[in-house]
C-alpha atoms as a PDB file:
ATOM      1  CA  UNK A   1      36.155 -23.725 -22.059  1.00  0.00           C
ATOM      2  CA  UNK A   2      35.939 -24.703 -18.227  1.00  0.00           C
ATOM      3  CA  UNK A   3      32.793 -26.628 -18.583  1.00  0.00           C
ATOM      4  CA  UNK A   4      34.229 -28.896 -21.252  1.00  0.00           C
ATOM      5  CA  UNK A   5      37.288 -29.170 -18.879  1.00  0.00           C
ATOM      6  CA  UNK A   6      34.836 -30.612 -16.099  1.00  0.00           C
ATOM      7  CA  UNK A   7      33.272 -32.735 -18.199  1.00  0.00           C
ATOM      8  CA  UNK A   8      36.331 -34.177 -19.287  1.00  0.00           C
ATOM      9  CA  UNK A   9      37.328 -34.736 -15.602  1.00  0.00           C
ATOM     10  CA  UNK A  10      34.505 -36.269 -14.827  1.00  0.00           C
ATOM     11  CA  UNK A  11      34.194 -38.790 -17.519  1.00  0.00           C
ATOM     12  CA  UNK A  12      37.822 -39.979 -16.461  1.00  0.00           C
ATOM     13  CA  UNK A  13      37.273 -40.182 -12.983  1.00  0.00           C
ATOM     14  CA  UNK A  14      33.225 -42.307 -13.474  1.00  0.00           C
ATOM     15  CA  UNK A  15      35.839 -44.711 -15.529  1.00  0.00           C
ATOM     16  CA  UNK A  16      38.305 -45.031 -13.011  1.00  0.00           C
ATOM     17  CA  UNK A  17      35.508 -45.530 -10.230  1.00  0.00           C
ATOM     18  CA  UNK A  18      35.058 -48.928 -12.111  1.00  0.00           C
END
């Protein structure tokens, strides 16, 4: 679904903030 989508997204993007 879209949330897992998001979630995804997000994780990548926190781990490229570092």
């Amino acid at each position: 679904m879209l949330l897992i989508f998001v979630l995804f997204y997000l994780k990548i993007f926190d781990e490229n903030q570092i």
